[in-house]
PDB file of N, CA and C in Angstrom:
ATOM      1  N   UNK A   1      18.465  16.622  24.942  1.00  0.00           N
ATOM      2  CA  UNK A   1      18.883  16.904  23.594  1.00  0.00           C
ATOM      3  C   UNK A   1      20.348  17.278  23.626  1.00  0.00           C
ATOM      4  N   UNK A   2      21.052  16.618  22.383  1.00  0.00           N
ATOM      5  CA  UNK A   2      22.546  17.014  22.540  1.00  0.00           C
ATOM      6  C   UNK A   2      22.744  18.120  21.480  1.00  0.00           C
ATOM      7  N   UNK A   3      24.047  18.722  22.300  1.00  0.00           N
ATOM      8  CA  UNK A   3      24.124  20.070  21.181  1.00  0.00           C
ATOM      9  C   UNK A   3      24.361  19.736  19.788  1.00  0.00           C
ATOM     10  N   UNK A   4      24.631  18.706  19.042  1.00  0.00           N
ATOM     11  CA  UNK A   4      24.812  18.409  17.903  1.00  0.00           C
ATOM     12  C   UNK A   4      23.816  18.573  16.819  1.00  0.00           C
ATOM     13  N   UNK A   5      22.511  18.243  17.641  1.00  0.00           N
ATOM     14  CA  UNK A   5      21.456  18.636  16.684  1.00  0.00           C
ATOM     15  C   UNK A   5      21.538  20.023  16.602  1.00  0.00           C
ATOM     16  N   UNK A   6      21.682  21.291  17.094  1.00  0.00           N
ATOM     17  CA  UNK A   6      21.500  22.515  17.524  1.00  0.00           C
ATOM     18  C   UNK A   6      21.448  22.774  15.896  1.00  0.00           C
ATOM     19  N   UNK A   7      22.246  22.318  15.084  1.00  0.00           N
ATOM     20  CA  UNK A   7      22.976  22.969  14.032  1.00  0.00           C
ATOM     21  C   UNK A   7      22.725  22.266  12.959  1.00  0.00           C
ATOM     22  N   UNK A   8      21.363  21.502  12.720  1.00  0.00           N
ATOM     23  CA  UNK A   8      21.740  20.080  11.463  1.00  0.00           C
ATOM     24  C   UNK A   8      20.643  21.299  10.757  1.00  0.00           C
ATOM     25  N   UNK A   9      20.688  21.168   9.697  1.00  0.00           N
ATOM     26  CA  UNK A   9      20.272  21.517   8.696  1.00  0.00           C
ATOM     27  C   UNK A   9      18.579  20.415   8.330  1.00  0.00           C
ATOM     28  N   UNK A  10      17.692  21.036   7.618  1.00  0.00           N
ATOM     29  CA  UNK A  10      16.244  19.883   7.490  1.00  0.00           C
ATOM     30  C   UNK A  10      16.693  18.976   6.830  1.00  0.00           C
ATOM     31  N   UNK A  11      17.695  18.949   5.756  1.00  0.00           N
ATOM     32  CA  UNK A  11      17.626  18.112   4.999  1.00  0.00           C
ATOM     33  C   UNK A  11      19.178  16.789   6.322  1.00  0.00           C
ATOM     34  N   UNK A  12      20.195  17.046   6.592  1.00  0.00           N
ATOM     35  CA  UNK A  12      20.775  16.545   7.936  1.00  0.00           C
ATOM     36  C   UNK A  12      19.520  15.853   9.027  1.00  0.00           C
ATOM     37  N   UNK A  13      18.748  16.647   9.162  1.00  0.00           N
ATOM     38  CA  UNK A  13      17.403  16.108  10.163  1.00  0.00           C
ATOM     39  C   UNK A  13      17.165  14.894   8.971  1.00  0.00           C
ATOM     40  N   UNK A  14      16.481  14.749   8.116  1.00  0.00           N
ATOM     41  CA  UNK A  14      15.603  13.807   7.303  1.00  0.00           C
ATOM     42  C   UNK A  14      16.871  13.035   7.468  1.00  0.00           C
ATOM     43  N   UNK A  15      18.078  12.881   6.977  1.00  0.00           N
ATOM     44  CA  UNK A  15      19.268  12.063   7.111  1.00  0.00           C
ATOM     45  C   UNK A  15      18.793  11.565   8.319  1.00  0.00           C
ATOM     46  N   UNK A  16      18.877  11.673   9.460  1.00  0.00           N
ATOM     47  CA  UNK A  16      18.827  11.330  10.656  1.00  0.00           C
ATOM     48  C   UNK A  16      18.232  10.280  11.468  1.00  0.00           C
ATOM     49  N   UNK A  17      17.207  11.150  10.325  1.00  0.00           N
ATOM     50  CA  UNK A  17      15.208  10.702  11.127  1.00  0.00           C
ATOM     51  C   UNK A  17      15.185   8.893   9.608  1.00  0.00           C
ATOM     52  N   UNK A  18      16.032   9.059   8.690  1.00  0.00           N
ATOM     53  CA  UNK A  18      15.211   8.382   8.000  1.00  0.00           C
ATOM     54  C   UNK A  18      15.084   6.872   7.873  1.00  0.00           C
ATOM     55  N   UNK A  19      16.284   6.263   8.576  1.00  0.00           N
ATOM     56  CA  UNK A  19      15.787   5.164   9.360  1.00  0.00           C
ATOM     57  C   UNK A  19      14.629   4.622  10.322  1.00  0.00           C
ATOM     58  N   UNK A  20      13.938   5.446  10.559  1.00  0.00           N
ATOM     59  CA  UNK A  20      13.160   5.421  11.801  1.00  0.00           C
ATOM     60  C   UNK A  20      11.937   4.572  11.045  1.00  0.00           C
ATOM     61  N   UNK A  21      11.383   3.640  12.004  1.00  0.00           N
ATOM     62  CA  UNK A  21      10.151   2.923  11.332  1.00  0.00           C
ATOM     63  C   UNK A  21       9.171   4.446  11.658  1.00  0.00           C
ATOM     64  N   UNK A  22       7.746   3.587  11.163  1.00  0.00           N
ATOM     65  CA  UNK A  22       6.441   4.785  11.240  1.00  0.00           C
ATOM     66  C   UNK A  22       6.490   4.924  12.910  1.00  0.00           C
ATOM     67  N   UNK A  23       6.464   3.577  13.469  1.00  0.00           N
ATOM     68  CA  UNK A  23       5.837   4.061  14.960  1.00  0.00           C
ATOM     69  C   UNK A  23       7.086   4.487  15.301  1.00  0.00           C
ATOM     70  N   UNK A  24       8.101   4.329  15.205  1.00  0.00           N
ATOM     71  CA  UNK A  24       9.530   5.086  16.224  1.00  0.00           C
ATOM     72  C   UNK A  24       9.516   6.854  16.087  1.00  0.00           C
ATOM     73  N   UNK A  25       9.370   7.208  14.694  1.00  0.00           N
ATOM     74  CA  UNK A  25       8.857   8.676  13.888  1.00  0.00           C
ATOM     75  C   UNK A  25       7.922   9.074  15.300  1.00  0.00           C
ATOM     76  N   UNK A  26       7.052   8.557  14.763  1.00  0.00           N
ATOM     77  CA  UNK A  26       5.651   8.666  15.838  1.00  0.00           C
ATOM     78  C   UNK A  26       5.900   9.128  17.047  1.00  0.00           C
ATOM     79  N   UNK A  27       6.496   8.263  18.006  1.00  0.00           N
ATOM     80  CA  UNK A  27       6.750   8.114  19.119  1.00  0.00           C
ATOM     81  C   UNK A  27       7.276   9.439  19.446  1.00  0.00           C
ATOM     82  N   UNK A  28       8.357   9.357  18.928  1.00  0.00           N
ATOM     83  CA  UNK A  28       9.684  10.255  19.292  1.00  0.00           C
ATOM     84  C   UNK A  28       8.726  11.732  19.044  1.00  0.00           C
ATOM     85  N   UNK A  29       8.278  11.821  17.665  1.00  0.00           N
ATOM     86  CA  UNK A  29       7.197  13.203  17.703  1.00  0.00           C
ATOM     87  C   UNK A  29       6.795  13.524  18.953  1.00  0.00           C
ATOM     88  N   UNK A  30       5.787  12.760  18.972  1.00  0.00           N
ATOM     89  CA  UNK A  30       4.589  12.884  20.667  1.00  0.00           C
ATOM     90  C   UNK A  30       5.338  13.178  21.817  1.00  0.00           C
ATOM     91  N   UNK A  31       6.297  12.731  21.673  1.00  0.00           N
ATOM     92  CA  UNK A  31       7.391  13.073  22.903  1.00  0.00           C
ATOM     93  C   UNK A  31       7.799  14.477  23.044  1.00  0.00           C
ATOM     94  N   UNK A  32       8.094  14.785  21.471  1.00  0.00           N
ATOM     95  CA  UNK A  32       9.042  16.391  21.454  1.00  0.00           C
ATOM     96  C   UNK A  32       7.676  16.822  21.798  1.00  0.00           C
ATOM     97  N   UNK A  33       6.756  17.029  21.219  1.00  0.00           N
ATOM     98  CA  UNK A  33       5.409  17.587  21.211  1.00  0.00           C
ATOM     99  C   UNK A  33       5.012  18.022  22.542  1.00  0.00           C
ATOM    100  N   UNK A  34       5.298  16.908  23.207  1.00  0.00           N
ATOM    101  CA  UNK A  34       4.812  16.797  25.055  1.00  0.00           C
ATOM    102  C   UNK A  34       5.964  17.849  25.571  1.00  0.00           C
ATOM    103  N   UNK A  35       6.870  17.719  25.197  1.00  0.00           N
ATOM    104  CA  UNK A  35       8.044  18.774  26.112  1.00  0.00           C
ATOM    105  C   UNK A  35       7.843  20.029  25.556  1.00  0.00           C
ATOM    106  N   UNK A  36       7.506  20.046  24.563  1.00  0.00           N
ATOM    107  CA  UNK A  36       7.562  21.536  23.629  1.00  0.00           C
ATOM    108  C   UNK A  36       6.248  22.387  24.468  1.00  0.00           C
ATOM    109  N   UNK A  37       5.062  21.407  25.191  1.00  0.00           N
ATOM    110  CA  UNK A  37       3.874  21.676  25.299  1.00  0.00           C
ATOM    111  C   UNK A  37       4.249  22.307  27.357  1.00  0.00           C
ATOM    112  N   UNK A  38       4.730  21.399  27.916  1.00  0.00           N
ATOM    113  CA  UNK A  38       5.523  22.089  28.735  1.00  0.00           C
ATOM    114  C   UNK A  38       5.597  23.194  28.860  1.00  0.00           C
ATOM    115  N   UNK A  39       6.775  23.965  27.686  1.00  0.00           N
ATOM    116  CA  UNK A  39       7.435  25.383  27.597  1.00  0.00           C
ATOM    117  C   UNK A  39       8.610  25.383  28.544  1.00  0.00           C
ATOM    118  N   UNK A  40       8.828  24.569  29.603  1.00  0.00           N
ATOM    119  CA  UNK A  40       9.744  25.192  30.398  1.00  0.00           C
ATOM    120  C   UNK A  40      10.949  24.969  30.001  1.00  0.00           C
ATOM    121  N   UNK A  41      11.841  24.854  28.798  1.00  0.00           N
ATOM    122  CA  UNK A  41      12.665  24.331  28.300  1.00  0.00           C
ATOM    123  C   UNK A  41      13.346  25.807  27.645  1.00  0.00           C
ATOM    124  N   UNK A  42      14.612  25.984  27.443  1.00  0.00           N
ATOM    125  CA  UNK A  42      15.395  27.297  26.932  1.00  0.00           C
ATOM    126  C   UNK A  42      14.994  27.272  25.631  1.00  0.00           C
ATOM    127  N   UNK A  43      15.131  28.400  25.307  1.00  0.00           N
ATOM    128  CA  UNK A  43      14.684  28.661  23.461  1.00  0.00           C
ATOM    129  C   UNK A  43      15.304  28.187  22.681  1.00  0.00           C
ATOM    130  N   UNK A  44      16.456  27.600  22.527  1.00  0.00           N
ATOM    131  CA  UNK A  44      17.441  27.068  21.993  1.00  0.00           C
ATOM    132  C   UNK A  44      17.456  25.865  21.538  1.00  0.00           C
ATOM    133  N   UNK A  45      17.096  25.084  22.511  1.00  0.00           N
ATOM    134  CA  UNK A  45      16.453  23.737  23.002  1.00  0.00           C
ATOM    135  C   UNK A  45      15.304  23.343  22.318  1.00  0.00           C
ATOM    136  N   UNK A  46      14.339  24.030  22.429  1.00  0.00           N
ATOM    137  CA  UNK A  46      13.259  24.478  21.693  1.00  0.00           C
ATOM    138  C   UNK A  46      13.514  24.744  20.340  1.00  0.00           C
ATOM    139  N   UNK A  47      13.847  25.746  19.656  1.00  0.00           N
ATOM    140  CA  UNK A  47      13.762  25.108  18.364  1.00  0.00           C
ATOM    141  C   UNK A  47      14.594  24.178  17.615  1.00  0.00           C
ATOM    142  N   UNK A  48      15.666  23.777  18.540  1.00  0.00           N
ATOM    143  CA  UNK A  48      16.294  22.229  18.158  1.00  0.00           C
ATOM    144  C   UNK A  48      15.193  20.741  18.356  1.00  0.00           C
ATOM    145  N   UNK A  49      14.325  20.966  19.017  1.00  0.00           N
ATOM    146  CA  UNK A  49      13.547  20.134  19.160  1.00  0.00           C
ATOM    147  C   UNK A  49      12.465  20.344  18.262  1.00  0.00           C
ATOM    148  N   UNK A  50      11.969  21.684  17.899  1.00  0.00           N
ATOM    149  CA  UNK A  50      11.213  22.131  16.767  1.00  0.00           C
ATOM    150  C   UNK A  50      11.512  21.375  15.449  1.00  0.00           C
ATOM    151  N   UNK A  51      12.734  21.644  15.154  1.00  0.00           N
ATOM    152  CA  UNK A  51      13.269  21.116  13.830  1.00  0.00           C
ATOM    153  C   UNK A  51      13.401  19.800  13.919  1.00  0.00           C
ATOM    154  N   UNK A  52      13.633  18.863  14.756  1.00  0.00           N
ATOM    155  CA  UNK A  52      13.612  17.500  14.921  1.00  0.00           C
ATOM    156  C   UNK A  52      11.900  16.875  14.506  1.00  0.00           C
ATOM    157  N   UNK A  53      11.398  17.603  15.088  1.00  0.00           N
ATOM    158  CA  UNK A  53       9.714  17.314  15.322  1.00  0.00           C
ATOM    159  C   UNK A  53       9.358  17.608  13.811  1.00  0.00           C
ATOM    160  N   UNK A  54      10.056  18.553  13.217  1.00  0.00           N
ATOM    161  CA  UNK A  54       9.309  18.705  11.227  1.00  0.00           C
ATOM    162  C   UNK A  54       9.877  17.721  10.620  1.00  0.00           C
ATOM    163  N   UNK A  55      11.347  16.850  11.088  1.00  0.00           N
ATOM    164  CA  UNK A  55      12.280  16.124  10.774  1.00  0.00           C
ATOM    165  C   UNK A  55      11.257  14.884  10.754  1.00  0.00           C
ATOM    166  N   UNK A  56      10.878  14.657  11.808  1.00  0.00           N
ATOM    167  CA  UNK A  56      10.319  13.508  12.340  1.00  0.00           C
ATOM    168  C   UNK A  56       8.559  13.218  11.711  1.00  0.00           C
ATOM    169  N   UNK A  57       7.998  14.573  11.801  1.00  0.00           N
ATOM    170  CA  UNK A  57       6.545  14.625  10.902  1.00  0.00           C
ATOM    171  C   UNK A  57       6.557  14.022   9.104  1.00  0.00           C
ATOM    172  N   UNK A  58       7.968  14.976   8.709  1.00  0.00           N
ATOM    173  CA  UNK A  58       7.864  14.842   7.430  1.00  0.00           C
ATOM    174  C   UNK A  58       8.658  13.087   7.411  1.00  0.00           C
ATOM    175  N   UNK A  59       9.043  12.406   8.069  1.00  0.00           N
ATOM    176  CA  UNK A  59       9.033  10.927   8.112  1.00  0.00           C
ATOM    177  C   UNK A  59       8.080  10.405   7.961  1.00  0.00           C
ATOM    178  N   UNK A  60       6.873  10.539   9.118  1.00  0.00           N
ATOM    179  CA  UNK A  60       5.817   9.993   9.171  1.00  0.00           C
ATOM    180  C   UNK A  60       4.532   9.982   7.653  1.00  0.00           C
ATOM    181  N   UNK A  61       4.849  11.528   7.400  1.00  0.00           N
ATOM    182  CA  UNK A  61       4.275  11.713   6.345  1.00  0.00           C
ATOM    183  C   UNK A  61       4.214  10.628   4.849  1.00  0.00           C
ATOM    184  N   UNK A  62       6.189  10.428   5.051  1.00  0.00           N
ATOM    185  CA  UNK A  62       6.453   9.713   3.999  1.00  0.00           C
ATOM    186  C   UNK A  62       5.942   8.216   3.850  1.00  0.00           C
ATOM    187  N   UNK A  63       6.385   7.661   4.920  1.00  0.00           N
ATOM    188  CA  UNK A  63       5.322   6.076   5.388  1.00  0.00           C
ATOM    189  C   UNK A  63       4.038   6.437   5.152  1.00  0.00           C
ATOM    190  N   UNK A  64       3.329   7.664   5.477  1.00  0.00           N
ATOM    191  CA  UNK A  64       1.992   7.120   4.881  1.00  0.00           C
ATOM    192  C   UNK A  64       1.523   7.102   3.633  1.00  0.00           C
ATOM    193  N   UNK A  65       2.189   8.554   2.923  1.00  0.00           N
ATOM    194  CA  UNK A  65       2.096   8.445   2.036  1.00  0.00           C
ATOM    195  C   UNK A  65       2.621   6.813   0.768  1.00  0.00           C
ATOM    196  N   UNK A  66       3.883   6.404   1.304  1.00  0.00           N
ATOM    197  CA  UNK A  66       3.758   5.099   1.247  1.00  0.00           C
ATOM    198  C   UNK A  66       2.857   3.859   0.880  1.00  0.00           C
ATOM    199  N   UNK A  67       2.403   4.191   2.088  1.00  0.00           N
ATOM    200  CA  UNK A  67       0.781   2.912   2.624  1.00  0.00           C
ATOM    201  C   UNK A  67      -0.284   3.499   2.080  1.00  0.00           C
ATOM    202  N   UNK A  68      -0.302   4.720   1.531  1.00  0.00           N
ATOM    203  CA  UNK A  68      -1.197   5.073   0.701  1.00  0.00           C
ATOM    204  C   UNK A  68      -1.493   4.259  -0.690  1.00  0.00           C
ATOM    205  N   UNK A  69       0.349   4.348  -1.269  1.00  0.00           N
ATOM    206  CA  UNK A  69       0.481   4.051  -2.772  1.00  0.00           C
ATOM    207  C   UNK A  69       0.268   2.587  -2.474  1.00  0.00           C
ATOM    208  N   UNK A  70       0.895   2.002  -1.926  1.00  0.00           N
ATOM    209  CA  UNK A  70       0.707   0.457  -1.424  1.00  0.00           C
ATOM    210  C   UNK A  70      -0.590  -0.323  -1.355  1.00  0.00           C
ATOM    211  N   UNK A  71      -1.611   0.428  -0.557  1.00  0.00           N
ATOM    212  CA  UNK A  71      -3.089   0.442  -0.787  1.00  0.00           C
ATOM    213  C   UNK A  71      -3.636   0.711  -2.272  1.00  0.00           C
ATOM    214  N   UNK A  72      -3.318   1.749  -2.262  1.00  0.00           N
ATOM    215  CA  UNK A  72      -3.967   1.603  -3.696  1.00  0.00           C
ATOM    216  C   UNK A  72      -3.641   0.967  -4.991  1.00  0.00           C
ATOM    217  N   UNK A  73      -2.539   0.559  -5.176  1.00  0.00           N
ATOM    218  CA  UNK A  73      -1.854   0.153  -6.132  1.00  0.00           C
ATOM    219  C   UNK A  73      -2.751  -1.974  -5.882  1.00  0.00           C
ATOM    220  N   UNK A  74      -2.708  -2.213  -4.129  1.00  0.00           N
ATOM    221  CA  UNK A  74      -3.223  -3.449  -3.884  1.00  0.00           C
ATOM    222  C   UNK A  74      -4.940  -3.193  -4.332  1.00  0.00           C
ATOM    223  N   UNK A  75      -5.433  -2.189  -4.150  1.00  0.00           N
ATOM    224  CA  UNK A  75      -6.858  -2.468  -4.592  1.00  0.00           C
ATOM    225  C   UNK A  75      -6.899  -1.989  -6.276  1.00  0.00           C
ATOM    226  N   UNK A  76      -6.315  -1.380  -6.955  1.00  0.00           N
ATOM    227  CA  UNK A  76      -6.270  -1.559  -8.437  1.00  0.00           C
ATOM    228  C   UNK A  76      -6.084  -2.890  -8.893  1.00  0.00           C
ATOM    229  N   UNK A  77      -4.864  -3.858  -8.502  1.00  0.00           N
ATOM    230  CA  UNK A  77      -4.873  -5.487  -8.843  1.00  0.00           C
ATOM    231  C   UNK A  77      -6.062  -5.871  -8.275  1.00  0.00           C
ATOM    232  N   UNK A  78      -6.870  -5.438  -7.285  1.00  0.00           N
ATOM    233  CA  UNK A  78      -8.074  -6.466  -7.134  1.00  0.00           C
ATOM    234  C   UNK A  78      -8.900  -6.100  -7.896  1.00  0.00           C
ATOM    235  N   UNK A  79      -9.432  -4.547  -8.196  1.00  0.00           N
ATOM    236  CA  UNK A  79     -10.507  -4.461  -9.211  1.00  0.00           C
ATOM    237  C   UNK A  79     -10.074  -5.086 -10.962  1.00  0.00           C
ATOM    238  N   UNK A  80      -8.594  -5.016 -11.418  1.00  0.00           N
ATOM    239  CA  UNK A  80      -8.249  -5.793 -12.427  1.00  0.00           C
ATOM    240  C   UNK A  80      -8.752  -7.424 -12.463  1.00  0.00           C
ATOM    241  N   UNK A  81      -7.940  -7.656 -11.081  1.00  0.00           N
ATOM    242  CA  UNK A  81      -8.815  -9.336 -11.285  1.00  0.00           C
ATOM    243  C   UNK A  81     -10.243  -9.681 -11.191  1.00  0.00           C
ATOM    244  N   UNK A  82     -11.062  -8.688 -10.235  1.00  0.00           N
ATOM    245  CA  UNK A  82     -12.363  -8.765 -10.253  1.00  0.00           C
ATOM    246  C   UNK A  82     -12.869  -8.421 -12.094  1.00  0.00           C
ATOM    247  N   UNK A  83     -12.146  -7.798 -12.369  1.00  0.00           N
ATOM    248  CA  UNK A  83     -12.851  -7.139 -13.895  1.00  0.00           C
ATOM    249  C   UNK A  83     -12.278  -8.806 -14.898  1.00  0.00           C
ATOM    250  N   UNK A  84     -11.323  -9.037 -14.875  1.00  0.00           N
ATOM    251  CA  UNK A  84     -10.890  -9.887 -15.780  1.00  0.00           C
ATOM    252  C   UNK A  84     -11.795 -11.109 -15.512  1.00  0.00           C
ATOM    253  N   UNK A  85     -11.959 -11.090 -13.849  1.00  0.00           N
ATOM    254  CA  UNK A  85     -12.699 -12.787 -13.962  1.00  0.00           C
ATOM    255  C   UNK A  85     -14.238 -12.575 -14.603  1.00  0.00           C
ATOM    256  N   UNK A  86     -14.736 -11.156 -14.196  1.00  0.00           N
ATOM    257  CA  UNK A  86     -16.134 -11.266 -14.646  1.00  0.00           C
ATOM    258  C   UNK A  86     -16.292 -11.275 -16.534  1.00  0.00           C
ATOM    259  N   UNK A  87     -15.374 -10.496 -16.686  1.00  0.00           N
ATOM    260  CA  UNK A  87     -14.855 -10.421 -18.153  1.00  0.00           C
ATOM    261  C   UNK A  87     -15.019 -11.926 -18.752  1.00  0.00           C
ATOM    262  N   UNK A  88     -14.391 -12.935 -18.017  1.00  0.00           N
ATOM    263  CA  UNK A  88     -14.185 -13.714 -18.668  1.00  0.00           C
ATOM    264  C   UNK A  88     -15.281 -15.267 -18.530  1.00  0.00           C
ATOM    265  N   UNK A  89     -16.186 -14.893 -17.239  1.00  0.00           N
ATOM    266  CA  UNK A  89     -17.043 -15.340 -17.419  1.00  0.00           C
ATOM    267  C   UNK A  89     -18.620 -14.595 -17.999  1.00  0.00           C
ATOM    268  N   UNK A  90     -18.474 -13.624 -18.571  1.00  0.00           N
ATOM    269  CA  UNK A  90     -19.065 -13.039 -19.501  1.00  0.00           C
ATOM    270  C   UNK A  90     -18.754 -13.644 -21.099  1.00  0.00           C
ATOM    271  N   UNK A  91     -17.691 -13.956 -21.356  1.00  0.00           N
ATOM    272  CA  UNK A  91     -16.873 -14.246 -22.708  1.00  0.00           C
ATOM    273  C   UNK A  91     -17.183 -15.677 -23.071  1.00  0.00           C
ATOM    274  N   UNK A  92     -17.423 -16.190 -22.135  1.00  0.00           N
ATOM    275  CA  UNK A  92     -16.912 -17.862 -22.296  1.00  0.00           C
ATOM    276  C   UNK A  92     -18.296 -18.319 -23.239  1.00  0.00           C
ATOM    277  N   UNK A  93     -17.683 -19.580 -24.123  1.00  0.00           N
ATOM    278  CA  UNK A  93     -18.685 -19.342 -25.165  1.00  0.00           C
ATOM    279  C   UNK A  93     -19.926 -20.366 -23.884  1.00  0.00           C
ATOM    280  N   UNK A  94     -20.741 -20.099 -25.186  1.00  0.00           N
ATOM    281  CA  UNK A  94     -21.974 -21.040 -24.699  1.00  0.00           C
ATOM    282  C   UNK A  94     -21.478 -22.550 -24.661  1.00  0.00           C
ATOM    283  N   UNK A  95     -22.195 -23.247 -23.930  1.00  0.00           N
ATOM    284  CA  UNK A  95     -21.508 -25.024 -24.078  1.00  0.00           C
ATOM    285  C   UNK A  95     -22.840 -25.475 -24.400  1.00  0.00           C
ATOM    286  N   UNK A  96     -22.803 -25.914 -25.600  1.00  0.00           N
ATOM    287  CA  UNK A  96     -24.187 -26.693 -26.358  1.00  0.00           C
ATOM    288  C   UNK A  96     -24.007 -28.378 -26.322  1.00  0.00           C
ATOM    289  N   UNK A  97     -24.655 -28.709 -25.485  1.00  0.00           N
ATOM    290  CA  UNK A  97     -24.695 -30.118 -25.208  1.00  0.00           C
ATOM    291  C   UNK A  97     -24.486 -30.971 -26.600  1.00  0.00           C
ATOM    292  N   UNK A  98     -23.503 -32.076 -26.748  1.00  0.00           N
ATOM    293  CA  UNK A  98     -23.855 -33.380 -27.660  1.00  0.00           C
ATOM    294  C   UNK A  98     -23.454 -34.457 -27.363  1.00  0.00           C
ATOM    295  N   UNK A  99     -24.409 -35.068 -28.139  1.00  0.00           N
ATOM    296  CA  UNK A  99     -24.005 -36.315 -28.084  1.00  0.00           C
ATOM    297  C   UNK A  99     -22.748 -37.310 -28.315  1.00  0.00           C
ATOM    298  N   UNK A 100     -22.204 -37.942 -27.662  1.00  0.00           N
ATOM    299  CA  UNK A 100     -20.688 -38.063 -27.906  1.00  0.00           C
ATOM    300  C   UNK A 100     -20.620 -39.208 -29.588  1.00  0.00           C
ATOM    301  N   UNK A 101     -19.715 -38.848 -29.980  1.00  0.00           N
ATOM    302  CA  UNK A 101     -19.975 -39.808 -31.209  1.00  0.00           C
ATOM    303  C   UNK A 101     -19.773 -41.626 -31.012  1.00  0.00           C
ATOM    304  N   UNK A 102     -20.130 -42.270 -31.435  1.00  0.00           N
ATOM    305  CA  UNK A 102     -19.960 -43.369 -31.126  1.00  0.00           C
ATOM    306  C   UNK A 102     -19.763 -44.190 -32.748  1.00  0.00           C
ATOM    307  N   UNK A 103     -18.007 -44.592 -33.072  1.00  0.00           N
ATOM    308  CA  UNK A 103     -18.008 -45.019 -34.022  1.00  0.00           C
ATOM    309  C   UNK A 103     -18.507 -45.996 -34.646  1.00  0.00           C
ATOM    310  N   UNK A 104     -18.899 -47.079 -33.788  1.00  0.00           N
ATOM    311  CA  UNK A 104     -19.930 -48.416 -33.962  1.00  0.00           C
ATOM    312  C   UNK A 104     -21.091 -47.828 -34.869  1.00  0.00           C
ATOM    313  N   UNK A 105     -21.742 -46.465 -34.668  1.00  0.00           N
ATOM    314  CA  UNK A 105     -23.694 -46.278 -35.078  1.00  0.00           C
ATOM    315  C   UNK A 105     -23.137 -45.606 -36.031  1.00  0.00           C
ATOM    316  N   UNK A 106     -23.924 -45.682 -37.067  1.00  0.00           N
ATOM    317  CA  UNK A 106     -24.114 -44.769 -38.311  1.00  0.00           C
ATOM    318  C   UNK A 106     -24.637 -43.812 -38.063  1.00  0.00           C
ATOM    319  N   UNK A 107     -24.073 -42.505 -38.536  1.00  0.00           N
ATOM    320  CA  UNK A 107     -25.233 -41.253 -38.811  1.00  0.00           C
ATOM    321  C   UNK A 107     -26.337 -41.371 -39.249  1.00  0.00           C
ATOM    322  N   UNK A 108     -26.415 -42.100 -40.561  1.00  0.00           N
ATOM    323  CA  UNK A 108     -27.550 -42.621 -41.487  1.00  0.00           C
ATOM    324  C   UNK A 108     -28.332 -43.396 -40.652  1.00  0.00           C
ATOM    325  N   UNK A 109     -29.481 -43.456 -40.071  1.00  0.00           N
ATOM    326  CA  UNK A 109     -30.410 -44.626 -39.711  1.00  0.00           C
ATOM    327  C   UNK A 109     -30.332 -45.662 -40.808  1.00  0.00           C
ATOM    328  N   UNK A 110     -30.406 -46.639 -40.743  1.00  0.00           N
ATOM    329  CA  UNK A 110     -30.700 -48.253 -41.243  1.00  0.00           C
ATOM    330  C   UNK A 110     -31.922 -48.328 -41.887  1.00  0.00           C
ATOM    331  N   UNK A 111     -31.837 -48.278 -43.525  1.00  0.00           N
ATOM    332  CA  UNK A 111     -33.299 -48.401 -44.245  1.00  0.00           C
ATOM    333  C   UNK A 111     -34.116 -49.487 -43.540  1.00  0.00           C
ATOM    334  N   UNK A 112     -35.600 -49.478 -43.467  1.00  0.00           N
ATOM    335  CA  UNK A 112     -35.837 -50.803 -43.326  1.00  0.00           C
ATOM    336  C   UNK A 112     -36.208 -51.590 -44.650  1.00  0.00           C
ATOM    337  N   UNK A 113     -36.362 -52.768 -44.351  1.00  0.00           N
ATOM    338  CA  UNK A 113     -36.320 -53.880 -45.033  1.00  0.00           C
ATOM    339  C   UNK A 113     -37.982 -54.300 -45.430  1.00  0.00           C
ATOM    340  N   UNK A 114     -38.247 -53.635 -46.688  1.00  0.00           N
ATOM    341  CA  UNK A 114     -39.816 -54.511 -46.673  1.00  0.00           C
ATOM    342  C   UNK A 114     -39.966 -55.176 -47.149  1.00  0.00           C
TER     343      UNK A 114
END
């Protein structure tokens, strides 16, 4: 860790972190996580890596929350189209068979002739 982080501020961290795809966030977390889990690291160090790691959570958070809205927003258009198609084969009129007209035949049957 370089001393530069020592001093960033959360909202400087989120600056930082906020390029990061979900899995890079990720990664880099599990990492601080693993050294933090250690302990053998100076206190200093430690909560510069602390604050990176809330930097880096509240990233992750945001992508999911993300893929949350993304999900749901994709399964609202499917229950809309599921509703509209059933809708609309509910709606559709009846189709009553006829006979096609044929201008040659009369409507009238042909008196007969006695």
């Amino acid at each position: 860790m370089n001393g530069t982080d020592a001093y960033l501020d959360s909202a400087a961290l989120d600056e930082k972190v906020a390029n990061y795809s979900y899995e890079e966030a990720r990664t880099r977390l599990v990492e601080i996580v693993s050294r933090l889990e250690q302990g053998n690291i100076p206190l200093e160090e430690a909560l510069t890596l602390w604050e990176l790691g809330e930097a880096l959570a509240r990233r992750c958070e945001s992508w999911l929350n993300g893929a949350r809205e993304r999900l749901a927003a994709a399964q609202e258009r499917t229950r809309q189209a599921q509703a509209a198609s059933e809708s609309g084969a509910n709606n559709a009129p009846a189709v009553v068979p006829t006979q096609p007209s044929n201008p040659t035949t009369s409507a009238v049957p042909a008196k007969e002739e006695q």
